[in-house]
C-alpha atoms as a PDB file:
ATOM      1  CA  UNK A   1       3.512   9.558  19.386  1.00  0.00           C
ATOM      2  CA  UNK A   2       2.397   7.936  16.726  1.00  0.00           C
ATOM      3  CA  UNK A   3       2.177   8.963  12.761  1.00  0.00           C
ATOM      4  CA  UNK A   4      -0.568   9.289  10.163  1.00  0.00           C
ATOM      5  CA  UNK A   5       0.030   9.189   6.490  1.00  0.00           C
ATOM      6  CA  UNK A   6      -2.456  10.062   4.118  1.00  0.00           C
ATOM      7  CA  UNK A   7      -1.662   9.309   0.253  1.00  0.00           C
ATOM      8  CA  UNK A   8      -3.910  10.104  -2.566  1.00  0.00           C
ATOM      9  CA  UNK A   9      -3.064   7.840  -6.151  1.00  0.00           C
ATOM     10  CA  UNK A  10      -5.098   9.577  -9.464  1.00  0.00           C
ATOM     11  CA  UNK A  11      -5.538   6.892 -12.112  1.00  0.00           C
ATOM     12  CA  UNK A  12      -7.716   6.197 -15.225  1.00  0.00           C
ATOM     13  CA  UNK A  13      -8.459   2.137 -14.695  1.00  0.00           C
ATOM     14  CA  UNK A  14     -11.686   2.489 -12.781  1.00  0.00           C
ATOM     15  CA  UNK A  15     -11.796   0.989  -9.607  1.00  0.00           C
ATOM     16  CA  UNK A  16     -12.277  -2.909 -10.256  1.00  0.00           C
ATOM     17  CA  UNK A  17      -8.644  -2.953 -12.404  1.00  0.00           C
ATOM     18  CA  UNK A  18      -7.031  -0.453 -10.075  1.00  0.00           C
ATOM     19  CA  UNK A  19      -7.973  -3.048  -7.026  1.00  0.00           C
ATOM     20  CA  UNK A  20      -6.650  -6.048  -9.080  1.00  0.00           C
ATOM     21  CA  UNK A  21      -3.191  -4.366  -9.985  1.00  0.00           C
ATOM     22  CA  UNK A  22      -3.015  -2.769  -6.192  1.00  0.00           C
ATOM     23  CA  UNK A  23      -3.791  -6.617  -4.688  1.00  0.00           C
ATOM     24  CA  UNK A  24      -0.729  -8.010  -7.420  1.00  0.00           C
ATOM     25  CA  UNK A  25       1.281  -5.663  -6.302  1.00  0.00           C
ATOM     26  CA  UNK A  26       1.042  -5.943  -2.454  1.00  0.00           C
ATOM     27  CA  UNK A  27       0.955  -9.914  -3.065  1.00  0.00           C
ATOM     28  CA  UNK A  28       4.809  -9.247  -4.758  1.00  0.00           C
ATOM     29  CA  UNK A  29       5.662  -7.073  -1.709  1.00  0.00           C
ATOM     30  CA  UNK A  30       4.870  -9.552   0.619  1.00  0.00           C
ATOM     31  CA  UNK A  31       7.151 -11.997  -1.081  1.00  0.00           C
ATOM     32  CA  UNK A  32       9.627  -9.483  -1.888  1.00  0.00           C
ATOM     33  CA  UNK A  33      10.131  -9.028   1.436  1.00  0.00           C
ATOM     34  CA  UNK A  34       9.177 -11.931   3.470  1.00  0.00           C
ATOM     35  CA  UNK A  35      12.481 -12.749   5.744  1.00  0.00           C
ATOM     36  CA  UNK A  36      11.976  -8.840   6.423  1.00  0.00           C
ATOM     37  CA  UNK A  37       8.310  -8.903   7.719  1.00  0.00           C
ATOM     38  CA  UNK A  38       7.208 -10.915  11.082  1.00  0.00           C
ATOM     39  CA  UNK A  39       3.815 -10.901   9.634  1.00  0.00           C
ATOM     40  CA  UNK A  40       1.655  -9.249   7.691  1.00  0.00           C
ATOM     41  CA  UNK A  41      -2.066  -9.756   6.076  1.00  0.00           C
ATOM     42  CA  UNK A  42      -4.452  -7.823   3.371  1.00  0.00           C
ATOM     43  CA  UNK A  43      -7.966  -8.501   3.813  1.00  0.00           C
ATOM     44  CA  UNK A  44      -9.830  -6.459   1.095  1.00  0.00           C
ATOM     45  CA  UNK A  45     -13.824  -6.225   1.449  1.00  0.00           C
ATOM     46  CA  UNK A  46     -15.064  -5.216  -2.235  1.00  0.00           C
ATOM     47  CA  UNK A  47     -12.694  -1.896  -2.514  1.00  0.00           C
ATOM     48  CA  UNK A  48     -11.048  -1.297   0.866  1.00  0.00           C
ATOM     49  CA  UNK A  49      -8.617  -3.395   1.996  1.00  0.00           C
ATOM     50  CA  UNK A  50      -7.005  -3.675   5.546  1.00  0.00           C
ATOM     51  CA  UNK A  51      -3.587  -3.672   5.883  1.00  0.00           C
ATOM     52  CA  UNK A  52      -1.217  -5.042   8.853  1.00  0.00           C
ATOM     53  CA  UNK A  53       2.110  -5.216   8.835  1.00  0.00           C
ATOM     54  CA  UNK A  54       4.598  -6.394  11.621  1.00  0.00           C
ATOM     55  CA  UNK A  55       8.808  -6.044  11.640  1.00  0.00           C
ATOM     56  CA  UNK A  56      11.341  -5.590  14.215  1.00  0.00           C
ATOM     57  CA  UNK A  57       8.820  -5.717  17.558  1.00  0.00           C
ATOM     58  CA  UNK A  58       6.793  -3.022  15.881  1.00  0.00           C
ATOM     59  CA  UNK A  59       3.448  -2.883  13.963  1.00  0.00           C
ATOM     60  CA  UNK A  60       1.828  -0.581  11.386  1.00  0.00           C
ATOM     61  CA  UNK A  61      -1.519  -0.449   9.913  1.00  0.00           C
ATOM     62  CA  UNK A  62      -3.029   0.824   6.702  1.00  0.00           C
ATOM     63  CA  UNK A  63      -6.402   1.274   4.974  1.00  0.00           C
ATOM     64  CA  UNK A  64      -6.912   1.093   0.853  1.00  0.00           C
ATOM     65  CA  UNK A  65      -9.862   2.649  -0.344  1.00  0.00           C
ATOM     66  CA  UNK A  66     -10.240   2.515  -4.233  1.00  0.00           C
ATOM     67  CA  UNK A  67     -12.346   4.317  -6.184  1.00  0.00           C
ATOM     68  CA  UNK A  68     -13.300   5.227  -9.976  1.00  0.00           C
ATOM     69  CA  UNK A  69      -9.962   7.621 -10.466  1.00  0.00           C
ATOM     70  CA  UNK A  70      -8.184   7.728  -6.764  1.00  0.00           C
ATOM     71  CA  UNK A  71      -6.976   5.582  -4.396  1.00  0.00           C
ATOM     72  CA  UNK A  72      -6.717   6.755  -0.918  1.00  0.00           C
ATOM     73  CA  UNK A  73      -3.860   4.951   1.547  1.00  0.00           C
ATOM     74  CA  UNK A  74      -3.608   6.004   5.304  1.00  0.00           C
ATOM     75  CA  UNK A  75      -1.006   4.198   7.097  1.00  0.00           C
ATOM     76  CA  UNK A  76      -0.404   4.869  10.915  1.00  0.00           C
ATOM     77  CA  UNK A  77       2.898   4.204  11.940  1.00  0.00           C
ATOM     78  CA  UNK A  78       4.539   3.736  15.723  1.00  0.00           C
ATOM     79  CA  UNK A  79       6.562   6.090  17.465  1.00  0.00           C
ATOM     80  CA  UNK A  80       8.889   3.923  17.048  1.00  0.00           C
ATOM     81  CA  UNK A  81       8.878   3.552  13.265  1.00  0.00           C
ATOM     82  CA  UNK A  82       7.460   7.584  12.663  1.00  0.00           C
ATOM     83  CA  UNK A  83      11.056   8.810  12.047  1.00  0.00           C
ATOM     84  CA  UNK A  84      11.172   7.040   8.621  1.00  0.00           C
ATOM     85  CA  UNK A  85       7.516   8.363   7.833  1.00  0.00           C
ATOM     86  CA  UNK A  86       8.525   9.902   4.803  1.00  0.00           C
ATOM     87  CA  UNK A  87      10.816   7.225   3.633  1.00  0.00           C
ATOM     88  CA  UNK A  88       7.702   5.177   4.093  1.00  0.00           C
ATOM     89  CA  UNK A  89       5.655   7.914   2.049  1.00  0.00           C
ATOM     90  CA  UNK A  90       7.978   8.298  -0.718  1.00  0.00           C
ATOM     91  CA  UNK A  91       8.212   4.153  -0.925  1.00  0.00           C
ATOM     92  CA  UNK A  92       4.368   3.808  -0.922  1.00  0.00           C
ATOM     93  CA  UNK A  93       3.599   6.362  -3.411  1.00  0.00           C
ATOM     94  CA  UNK A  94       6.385   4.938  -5.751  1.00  0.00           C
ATOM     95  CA  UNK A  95       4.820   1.396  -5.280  1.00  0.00           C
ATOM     96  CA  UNK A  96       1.608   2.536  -5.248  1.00  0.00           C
ATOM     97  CA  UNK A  97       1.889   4.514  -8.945  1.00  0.00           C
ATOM     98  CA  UNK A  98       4.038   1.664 -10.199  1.00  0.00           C
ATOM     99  CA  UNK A  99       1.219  -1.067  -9.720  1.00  0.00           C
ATOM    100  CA  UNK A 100      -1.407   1.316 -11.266  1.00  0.00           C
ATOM    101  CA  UNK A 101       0.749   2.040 -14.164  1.00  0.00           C
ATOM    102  CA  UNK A 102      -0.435   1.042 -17.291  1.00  0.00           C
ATOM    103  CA  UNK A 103       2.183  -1.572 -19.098  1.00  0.00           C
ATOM    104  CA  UNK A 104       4.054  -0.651 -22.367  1.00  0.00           C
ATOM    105  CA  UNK A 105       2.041  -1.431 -25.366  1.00  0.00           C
ATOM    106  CA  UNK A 106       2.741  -4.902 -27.022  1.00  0.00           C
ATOM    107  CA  UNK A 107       5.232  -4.691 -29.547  1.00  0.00           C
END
């Protein structure tokens, strides 16, 4: 049986910086973990993006929708890969708030 998992990010960038800091930091976990990943592609159309992601014979998918002060993630995961659904939750939200952090002021 598969698994859904529905995130929901609250920021204060408004949606165009919030999209530019979520594509950054999806772009750094691709390369972060590239000799993990069989594949895996982003296509964004203005503030959703399309997410695919293949690793050890198994494939997830995941939608991005930004907006003004949320972003919205569903990811639907394999049977296979459902028993670390909330390893996967826990990991998106963390990357998730991290990219939509604001950095430290300049010094």
């Amino acid at each position: 049986m598969n698994k859904s998992i529905a995130i929901t990010l609250r920021h204060d960038l408004g949606a165009e910086e919030a999209r530019r800091r979520l594509a950054n930091g999806l772009e750094a976990l691709q390369r972060q973990f590239a000799d993990k990943i069989g594949a895996a592609s982003v296509v964004w159309t203005g503030d959703h993006a399309d997410v695919h992601v293949a690793a050890i014979g198994q494939s997830a998918d995941a939608t991005i929708d930004v907006g003004a002060d949320v972003v919205t993630i569903n990811v639907r995961l394999p049977w296979l890969l459902a028993v670390f659904a909330q390893k996967a939750r826990t990991f998106i939200e963390k990357s998730g708030a991290d990219a939509l952090r604001l950095p430290p002021p300049s010094a």
